[in-house]
N, C-alpha and C. Protein backbone atom coordinates (compact mmCIF):
# COMPACT_ATOMS: atom_id res chain seq x y z
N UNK A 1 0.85 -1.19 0.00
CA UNK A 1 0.00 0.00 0.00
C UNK A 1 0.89 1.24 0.00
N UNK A 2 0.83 2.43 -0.56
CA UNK A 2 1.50 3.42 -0.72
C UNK A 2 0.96 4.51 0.74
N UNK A 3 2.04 4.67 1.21
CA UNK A 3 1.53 5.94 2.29
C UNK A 3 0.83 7.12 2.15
N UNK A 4 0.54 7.69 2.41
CA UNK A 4 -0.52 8.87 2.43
C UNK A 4 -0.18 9.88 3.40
N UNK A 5 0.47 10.98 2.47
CA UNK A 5 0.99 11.99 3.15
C UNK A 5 -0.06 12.89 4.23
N UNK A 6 0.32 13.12 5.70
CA UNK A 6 -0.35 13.39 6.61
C UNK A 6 -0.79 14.94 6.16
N UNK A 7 -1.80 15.07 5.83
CA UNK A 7 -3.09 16.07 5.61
C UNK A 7 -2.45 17.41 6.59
N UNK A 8 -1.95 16.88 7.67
CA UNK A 8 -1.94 18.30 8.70
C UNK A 8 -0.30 18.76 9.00
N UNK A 9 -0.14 18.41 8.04
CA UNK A 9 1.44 18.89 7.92
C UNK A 9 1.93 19.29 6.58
N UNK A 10 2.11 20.57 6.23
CA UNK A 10 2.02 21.41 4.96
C UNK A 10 3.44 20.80 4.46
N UNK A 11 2.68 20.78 2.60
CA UNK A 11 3.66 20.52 2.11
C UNK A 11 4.05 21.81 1.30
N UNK A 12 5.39 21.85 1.06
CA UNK A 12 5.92 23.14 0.22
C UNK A 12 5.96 22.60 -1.09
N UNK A 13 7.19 21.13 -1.12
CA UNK A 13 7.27 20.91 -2.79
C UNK A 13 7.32 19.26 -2.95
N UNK A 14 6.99 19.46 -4.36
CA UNK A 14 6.80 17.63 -4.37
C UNK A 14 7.37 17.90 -5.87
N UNK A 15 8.44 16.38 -5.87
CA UNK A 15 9.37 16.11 -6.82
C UNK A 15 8.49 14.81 -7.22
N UNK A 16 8.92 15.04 -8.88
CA UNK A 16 8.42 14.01 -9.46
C UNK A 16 10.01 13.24 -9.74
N UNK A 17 10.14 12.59 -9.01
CA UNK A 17 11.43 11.57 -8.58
C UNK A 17 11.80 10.88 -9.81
N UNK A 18 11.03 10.11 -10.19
CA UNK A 18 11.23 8.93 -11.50
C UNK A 18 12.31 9.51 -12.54
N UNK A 19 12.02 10.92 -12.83
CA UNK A 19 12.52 11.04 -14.08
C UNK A 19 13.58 12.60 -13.64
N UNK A 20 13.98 12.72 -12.10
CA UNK A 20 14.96 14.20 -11.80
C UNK A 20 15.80 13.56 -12.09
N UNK A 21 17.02 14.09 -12.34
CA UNK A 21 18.38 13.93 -12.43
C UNK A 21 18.97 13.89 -11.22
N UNK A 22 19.92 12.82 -10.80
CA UNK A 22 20.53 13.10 -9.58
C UNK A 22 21.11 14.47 -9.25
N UNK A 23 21.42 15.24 -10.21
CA UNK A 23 22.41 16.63 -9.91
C UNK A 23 21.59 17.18 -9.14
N UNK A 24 19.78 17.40 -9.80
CA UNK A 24 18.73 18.31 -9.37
C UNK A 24 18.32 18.00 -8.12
N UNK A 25 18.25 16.25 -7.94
CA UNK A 25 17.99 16.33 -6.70
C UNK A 25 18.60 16.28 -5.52
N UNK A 26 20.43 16.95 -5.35
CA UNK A 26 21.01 17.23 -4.44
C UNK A 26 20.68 18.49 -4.12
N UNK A 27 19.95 19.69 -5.24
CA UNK A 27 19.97 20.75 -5.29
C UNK A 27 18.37 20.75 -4.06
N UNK A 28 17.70 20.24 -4.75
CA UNK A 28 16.37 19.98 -3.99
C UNK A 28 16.16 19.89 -2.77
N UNK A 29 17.11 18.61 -1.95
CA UNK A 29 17.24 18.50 -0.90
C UNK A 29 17.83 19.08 -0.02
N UNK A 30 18.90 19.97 -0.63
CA UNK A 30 19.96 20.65 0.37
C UNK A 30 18.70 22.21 0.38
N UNK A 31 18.17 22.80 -0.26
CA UNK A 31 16.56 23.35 -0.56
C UNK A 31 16.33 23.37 0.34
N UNK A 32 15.50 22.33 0.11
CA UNK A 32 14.48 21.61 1.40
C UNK A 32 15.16 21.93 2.79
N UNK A 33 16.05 21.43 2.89
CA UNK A 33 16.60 21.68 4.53
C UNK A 33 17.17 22.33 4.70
N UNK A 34 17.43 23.27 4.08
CA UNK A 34 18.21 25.03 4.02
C UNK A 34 16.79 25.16 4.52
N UNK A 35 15.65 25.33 3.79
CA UNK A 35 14.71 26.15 4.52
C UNK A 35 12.95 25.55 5.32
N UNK A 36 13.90 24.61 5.34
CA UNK A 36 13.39 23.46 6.66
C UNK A 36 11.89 23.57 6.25
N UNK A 37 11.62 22.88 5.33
CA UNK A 37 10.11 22.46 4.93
C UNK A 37 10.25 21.03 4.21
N UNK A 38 8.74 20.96 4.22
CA UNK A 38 8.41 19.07 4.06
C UNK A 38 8.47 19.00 2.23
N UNK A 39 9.52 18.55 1.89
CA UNK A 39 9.51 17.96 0.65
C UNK A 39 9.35 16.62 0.33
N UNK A 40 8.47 16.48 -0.36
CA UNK A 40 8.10 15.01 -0.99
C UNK A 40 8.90 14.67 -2.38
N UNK A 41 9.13 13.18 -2.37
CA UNK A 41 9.63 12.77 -3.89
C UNK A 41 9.23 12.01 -3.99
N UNK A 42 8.34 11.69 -4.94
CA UNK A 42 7.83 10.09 -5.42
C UNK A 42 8.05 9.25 -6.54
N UNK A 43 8.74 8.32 -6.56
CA UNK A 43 8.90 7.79 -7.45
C UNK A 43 9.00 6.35 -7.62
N UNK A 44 8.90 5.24 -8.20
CA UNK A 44 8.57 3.61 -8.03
C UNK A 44 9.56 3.10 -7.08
N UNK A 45 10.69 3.44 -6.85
CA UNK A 45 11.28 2.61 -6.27
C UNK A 45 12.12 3.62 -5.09
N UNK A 46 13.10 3.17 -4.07
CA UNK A 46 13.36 4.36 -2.95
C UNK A 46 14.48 4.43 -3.92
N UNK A 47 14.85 5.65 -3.33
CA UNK A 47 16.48 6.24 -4.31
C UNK A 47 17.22 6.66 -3.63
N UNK A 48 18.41 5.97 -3.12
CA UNK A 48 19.13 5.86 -2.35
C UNK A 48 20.06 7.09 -1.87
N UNK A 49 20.32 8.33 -2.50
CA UNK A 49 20.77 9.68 -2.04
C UNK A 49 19.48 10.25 -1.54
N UNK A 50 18.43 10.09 -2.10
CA UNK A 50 16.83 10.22 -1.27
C UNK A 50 17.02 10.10 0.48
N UNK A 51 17.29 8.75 0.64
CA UNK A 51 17.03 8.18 1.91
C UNK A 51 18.31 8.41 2.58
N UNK A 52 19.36 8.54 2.59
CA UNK A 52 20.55 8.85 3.14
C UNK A 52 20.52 10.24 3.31
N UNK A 53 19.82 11.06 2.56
CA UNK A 53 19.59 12.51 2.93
C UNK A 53 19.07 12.84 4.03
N UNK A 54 17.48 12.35 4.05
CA UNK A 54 16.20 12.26 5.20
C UNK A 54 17.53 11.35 6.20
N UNK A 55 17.93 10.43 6.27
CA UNK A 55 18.71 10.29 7.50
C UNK A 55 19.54 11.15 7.98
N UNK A 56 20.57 11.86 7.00
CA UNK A 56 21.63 12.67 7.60
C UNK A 56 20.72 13.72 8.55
N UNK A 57 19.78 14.42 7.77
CA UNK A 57 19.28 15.25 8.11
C UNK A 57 18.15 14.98 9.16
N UNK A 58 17.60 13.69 9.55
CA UNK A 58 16.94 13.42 11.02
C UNK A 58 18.00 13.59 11.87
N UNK A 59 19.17 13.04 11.93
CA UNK A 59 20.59 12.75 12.79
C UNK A 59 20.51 14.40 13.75
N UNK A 60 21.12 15.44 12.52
CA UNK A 60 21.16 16.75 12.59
C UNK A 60 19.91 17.30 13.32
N UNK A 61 19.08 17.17 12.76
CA UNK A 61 17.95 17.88 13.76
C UNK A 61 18.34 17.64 15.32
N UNK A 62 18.09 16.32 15.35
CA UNK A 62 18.19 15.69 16.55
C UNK A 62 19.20 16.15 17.96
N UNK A 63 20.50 16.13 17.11
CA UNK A 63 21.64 16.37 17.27
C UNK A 63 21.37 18.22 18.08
N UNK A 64 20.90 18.98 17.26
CA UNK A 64 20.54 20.48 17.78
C UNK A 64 19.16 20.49 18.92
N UNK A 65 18.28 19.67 18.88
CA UNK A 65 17.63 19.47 20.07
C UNK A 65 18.02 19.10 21.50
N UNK A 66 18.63 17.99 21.00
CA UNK A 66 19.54 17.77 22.12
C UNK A 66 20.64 18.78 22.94
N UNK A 67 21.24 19.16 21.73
CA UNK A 67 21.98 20.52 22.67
C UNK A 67 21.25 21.58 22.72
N UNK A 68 19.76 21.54 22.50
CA UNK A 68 19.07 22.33 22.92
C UNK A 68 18.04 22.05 24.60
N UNK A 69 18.17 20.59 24.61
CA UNK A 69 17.28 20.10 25.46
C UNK A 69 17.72 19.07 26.08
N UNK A 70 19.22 19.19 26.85
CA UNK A 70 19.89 18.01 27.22
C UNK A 70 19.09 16.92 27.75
N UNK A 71 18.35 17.10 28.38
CA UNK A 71 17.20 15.79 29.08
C UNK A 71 16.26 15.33 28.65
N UNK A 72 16.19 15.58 27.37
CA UNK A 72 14.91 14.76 26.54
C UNK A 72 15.02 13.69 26.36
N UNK A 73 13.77 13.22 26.90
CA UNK A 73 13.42 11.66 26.75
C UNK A 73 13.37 11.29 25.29
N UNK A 74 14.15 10.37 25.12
CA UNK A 74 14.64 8.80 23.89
C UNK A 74 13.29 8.76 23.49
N UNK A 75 12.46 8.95 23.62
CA UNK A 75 11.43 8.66 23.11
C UNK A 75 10.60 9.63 22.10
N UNK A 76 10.78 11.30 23.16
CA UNK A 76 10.89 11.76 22.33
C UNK A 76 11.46 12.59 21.32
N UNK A 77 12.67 12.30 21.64
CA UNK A 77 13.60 12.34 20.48
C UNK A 77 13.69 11.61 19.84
N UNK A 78 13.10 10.35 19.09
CA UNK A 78 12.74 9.39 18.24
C UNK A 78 11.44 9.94 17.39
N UNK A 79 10.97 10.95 17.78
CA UNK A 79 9.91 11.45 17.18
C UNK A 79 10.78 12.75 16.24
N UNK A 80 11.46 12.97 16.46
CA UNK A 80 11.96 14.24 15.27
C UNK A 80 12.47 13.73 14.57
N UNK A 81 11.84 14.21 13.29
CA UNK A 81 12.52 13.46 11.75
C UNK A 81 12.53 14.20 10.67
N UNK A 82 13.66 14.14 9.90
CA UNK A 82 13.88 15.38 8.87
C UNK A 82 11.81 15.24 8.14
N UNK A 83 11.59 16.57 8.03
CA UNK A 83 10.17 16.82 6.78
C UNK A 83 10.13 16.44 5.58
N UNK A 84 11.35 16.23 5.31
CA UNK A 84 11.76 16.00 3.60
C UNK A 84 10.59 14.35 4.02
N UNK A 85 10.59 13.57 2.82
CA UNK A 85 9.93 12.15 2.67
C UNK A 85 9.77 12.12 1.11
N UNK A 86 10.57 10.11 1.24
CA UNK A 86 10.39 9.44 0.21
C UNK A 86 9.30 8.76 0.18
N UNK A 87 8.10 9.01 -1.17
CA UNK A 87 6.71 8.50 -1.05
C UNK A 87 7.12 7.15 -2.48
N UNK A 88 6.77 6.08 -2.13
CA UNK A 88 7.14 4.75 -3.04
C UNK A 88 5.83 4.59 -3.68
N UNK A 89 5.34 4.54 -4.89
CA UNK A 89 4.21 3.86 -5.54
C UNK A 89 4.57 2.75 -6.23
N UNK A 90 3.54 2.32 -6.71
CA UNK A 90 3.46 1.31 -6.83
C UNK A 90 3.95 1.22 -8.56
N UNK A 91 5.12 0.73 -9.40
CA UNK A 91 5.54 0.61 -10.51
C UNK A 91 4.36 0.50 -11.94
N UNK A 92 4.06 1.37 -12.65
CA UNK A 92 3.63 2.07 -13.55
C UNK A 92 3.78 3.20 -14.54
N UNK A 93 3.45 3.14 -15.24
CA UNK A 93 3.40 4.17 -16.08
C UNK A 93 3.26 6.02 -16.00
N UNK A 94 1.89 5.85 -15.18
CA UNK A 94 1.16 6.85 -14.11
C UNK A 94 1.54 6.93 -12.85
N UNK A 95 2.14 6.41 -11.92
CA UNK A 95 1.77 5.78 -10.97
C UNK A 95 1.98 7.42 -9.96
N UNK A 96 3.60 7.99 -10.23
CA UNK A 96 3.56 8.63 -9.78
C UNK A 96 3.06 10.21 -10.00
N UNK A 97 2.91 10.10 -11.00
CA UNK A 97 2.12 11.45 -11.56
C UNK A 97 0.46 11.31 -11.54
N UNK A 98 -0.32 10.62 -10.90
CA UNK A 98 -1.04 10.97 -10.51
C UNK A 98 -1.58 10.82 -8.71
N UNK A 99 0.00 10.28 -8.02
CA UNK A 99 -0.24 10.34 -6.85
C UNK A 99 0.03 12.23 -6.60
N UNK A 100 1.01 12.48 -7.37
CA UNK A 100 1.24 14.12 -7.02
C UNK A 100 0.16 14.80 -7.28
N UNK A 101 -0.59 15.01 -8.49
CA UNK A 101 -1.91 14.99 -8.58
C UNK A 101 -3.16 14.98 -7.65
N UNK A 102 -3.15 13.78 -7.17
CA UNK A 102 -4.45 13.42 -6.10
C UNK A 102 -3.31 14.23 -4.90
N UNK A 103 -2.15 14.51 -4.58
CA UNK A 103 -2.24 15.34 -3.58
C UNK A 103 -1.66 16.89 -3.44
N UNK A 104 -1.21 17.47 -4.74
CA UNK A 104 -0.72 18.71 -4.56
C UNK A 104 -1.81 19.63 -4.69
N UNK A 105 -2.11 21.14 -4.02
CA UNK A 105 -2.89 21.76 -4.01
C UNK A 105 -2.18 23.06 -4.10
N UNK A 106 -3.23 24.16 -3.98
CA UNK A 106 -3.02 25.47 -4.59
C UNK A 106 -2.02 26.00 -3.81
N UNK A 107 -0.73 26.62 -4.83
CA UNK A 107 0.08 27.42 -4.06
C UNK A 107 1.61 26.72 -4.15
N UNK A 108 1.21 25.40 -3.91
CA UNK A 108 2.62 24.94 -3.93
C UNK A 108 3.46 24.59 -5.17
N UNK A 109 4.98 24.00 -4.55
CA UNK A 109 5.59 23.63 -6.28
C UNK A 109 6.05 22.42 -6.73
N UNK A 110 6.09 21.91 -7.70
CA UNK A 110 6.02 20.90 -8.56
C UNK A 110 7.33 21.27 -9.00
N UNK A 111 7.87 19.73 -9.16
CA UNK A 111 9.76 19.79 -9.76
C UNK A 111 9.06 18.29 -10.92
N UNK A 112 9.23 18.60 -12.05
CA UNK A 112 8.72 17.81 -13.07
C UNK A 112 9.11 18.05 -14.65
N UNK A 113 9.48 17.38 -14.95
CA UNK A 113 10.16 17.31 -16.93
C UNK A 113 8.81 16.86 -17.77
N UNK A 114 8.06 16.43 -17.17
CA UNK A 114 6.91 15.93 -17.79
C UNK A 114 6.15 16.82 -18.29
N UNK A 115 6.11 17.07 -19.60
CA UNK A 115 4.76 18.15 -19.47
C UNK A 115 3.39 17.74 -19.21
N UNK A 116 2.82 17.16 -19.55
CA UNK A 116 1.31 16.58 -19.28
C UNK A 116 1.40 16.66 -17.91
N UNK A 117 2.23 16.10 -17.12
CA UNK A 117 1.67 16.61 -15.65
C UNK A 117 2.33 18.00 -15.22
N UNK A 118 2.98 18.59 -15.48
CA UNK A 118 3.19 19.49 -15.36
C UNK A 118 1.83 20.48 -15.74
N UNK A 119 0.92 20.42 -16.81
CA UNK A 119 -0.41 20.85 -17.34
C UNK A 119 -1.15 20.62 -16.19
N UNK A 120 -1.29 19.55 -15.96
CA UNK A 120 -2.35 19.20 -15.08
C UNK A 120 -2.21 20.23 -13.79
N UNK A 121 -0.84 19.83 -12.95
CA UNK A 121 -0.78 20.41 -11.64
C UNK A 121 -0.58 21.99 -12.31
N UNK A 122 -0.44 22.48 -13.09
CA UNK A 122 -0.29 24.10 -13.20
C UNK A 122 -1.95 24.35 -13.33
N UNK A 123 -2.82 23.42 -13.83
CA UNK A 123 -4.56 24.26 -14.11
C UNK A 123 -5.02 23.97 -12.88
N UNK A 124 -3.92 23.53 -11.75
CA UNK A 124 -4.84 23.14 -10.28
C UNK A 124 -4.05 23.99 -9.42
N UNK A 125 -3.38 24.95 -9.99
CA UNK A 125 -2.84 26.16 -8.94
C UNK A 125 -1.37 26.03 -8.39
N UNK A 126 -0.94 25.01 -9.01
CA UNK A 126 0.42 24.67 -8.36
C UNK A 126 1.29 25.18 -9.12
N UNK A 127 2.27 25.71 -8.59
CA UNK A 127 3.30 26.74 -9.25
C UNK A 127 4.72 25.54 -9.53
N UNK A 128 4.94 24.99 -10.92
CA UNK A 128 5.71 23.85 -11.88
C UNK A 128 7.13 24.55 -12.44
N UNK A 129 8.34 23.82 -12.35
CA UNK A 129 9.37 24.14 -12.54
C UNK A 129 9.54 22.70 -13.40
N UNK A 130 10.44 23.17 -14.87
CA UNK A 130 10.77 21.66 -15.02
C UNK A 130 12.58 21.91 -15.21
N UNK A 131 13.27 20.60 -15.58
CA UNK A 131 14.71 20.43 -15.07
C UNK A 131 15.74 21.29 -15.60
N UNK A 132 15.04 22.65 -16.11
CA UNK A 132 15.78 23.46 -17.02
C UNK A 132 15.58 24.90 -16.21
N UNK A 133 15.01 24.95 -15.67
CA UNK A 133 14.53 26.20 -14.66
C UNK A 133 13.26 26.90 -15.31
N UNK A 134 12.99 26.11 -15.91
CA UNK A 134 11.58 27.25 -16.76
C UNK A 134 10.38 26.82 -15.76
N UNK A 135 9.50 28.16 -15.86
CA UNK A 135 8.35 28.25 -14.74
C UNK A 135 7.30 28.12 -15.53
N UNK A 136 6.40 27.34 -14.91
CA UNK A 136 5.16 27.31 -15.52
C UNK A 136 3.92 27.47 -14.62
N UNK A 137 2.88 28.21 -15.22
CA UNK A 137 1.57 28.49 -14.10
C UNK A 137 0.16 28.37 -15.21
N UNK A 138 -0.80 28.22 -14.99
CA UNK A 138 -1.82 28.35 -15.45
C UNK A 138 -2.06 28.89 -16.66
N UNK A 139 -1.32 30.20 -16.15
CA UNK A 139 -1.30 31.27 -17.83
C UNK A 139 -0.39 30.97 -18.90
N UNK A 140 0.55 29.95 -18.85
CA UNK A 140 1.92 29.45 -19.49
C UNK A 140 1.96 28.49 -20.05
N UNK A 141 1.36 27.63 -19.44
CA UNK A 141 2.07 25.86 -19.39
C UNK A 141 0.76 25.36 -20.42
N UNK A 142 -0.21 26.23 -21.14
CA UNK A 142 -0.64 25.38 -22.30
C UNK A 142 0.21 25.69 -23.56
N UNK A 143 0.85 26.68 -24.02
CA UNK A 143 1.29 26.59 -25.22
C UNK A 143 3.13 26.11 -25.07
N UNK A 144 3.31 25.87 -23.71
CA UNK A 144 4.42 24.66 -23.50
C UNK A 144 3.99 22.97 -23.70
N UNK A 145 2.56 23.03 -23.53
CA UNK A 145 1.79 21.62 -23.85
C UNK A 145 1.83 21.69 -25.48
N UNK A 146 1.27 22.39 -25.97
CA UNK A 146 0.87 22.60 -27.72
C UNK A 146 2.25 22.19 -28.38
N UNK A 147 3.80 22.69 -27.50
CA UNK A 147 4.55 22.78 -28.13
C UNK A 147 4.71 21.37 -28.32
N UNK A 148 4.65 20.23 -27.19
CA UNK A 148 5.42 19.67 -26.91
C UNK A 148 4.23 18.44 -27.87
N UNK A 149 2.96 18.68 -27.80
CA UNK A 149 2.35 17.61 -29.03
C UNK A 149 2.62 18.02 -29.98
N UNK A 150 2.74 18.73 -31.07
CA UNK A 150 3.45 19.28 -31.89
C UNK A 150 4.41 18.41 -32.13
N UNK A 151 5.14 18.17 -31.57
CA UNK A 151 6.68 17.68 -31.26
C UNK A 151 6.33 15.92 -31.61
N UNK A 152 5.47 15.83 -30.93
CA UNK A 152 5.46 14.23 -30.46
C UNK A 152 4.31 13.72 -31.93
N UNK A 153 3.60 14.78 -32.67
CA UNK A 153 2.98 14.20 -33.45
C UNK A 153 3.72 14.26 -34.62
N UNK A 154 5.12 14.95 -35.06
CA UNK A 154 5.91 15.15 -36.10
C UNK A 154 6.77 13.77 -35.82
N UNK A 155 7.20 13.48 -34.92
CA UNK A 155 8.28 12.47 -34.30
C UNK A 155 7.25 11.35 -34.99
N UNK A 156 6.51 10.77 -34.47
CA UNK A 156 5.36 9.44 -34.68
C UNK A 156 4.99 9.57 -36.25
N UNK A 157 5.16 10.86 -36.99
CA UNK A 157 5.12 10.60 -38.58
C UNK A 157 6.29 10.47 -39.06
N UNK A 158 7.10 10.79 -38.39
CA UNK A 158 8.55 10.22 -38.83
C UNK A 158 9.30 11.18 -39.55
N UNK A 159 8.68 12.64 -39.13
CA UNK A 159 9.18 13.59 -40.17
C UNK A 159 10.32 14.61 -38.85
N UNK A 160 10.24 14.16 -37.96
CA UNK A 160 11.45 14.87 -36.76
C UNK A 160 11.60 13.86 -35.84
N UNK A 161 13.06 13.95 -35.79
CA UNK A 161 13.43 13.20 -34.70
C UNK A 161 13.96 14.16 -33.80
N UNK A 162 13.04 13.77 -32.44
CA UNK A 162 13.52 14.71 -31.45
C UNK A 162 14.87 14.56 -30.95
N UNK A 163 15.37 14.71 -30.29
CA UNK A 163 16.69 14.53 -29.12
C UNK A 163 16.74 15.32 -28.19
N UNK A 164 17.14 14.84 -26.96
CA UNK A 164 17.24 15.82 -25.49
C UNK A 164 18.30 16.52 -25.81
N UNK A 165 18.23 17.46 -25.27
CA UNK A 165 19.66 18.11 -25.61
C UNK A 165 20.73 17.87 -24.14
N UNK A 166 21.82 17.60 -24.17
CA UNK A 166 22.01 17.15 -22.46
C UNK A 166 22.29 18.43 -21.68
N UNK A 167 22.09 18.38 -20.58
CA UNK A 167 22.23 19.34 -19.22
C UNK A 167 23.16 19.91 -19.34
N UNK A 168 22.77 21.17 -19.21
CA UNK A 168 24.80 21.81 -19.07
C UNK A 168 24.38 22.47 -17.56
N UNK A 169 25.90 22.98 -17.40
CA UNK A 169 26.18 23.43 -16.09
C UNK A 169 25.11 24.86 -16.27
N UNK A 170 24.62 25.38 -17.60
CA UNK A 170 24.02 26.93 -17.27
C UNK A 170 22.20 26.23 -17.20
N UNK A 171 21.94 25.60 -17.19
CA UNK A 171 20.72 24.72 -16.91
C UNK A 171 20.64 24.31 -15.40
N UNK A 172 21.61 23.82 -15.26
CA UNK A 172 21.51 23.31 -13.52
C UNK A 172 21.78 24.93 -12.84
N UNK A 173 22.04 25.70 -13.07
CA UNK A 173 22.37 26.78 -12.26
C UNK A 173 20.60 27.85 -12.60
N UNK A 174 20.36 27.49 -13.59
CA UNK A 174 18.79 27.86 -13.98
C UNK A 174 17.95 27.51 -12.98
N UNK A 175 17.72 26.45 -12.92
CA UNK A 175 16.97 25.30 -12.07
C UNK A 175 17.57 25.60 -10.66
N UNK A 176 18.61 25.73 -10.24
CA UNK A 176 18.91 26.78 -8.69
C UNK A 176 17.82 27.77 -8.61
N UNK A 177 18.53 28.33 -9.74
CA UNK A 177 17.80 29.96 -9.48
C UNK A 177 16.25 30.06 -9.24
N UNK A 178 15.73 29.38 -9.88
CA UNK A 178 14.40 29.11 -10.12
C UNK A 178 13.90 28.91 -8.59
N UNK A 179 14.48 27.71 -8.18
CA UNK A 179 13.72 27.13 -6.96
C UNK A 179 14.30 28.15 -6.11
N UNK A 180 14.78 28.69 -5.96
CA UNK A 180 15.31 29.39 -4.67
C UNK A 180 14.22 30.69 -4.88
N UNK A 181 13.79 31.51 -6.11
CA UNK A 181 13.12 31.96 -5.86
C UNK A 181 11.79 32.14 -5.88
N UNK A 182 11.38 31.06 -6.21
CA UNK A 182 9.73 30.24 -5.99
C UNK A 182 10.15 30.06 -4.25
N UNK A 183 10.31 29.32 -3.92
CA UNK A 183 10.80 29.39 -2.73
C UNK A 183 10.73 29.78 -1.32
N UNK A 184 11.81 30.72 -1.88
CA UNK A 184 11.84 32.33 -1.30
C UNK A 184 10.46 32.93 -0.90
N UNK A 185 9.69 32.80 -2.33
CA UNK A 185 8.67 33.76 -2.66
C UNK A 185 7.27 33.03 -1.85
N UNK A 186 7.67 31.68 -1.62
CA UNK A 186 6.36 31.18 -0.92
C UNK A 186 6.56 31.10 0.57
N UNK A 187 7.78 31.07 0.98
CA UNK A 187 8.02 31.32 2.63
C UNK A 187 7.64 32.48 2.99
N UNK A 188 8.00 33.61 2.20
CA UNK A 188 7.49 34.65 2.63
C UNK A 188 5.83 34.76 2.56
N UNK A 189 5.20 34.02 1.95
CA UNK A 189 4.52 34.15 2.06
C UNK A 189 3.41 33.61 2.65
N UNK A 190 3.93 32.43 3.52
CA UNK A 190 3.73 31.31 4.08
C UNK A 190 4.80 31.01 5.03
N UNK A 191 4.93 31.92 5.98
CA UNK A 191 6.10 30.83 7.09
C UNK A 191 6.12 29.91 7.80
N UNK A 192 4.75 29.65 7.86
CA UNK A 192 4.16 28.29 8.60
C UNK A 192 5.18 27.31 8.09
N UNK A 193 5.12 27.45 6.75
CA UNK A 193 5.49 25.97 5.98
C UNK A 193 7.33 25.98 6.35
N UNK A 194 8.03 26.28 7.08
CA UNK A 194 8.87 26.25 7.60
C UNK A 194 9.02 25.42 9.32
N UNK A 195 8.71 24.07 8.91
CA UNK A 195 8.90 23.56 9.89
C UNK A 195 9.95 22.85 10.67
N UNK A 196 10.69 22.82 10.32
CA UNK A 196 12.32 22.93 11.92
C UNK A 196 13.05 23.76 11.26
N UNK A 197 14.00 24.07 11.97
CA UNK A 197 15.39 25.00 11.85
C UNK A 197 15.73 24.13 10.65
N UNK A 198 16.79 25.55 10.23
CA UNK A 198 16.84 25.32 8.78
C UNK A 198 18.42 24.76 8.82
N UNK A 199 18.89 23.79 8.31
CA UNK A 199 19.98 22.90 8.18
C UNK A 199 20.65 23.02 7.10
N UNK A 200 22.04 22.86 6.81
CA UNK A 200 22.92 23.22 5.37
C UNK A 200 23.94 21.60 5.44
N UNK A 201 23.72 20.78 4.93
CA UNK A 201 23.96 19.73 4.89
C UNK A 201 25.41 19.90 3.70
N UNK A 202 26.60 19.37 3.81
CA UNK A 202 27.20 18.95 2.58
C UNK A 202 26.49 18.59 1.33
């Protein structure tokens, strides 16, 4: 059974895991716990800089409570755990793009290469970055859709062959920029969603 992210604990951003690049998602996570909010990644299987992250970064919390609260009971200090979380579905096609779907809501952001879901979560209020730093919202992300069937119906007649173009270093520094100030722009506007001290991990 796939977990079900707890309703009463705000999420800031949810990664569509399956298809980030490892580069993006060191960028993501060190993010995330720079400014200490609950990031989700979902994708079929756990991903192992994923889960070694959420550990370093439970350790650390912990670690500053404690020298904040020398006498806390083991017990509950077993209860503080980095916000970040790896969400596992179940291996498909869809699987994880429409768990982000059934749970992202208005306001927050989406880390996704996909356009079709990227469409979807931008006409449901969610503010979409894909692995290049380009922003997409409601008012945007259909004639980034148009482009991209366009694309896919020339390819299937056999009259273009697409190709990715690969990542360069001024793309990954895009995709910084981007999230830091989506970000930025939603803490301020939302500090709730800043839940523990904010951590700078290697």
């Amino acid at each position: 059974m796939v977990p079900s992210v707890s309703l009463d604990v705000p999420v800031a951003l949810w990664v569509d895991a399956d298809s980030c690049p490892r580069q993006l998602r060191v960028i993501l996570l060190r993010a995330a716990m720079r400014a200490g909010v609950r990031a989700v990644f979902v994708a079929d299987r756990k991903l192992p800089d994923v889960m070694e992250a959420i550990a370093s970064h439970t350790h650390v919390l912990r670690e500053l409570i404690m020298e904040d609260k020398p006498g806390i009971d083991k017990s509950d200090l077993r209860q503080i755990k980095s916000p970040v979380m790896m969400i596992v579905v179940t291996s498909g096609t869809d699987s994880a793009d429409e768990y982000i779907v059934s749970h992202a809501e208005v306001g927050m952001i989406a880390v996704t290469r996909d356009v079709p879901l990227a469409a979807r979560l931008a006409r449901r209020g969610v503010t979409v970055l894909d692995d290049r730093g380009g922003v997409y919202d409601a008012s945007t992300v259909g004639e980034r859709l148009s482009s991209r069937n366009m694309m896919t119906d020339l390819r299937e007649a056999g009259i273009f062959a697409e190709r990715t173009r690969r990542m360069t270093t001024a793309d990954i520094q895009s995709f910084a920029a981007a999230l830091d100030t989506r970000l930025s722009a939603l803490l301020r506007e939302h500090p709730s969603l800043c839940l523990v001290p904010p951590v700078r991990l290697n």
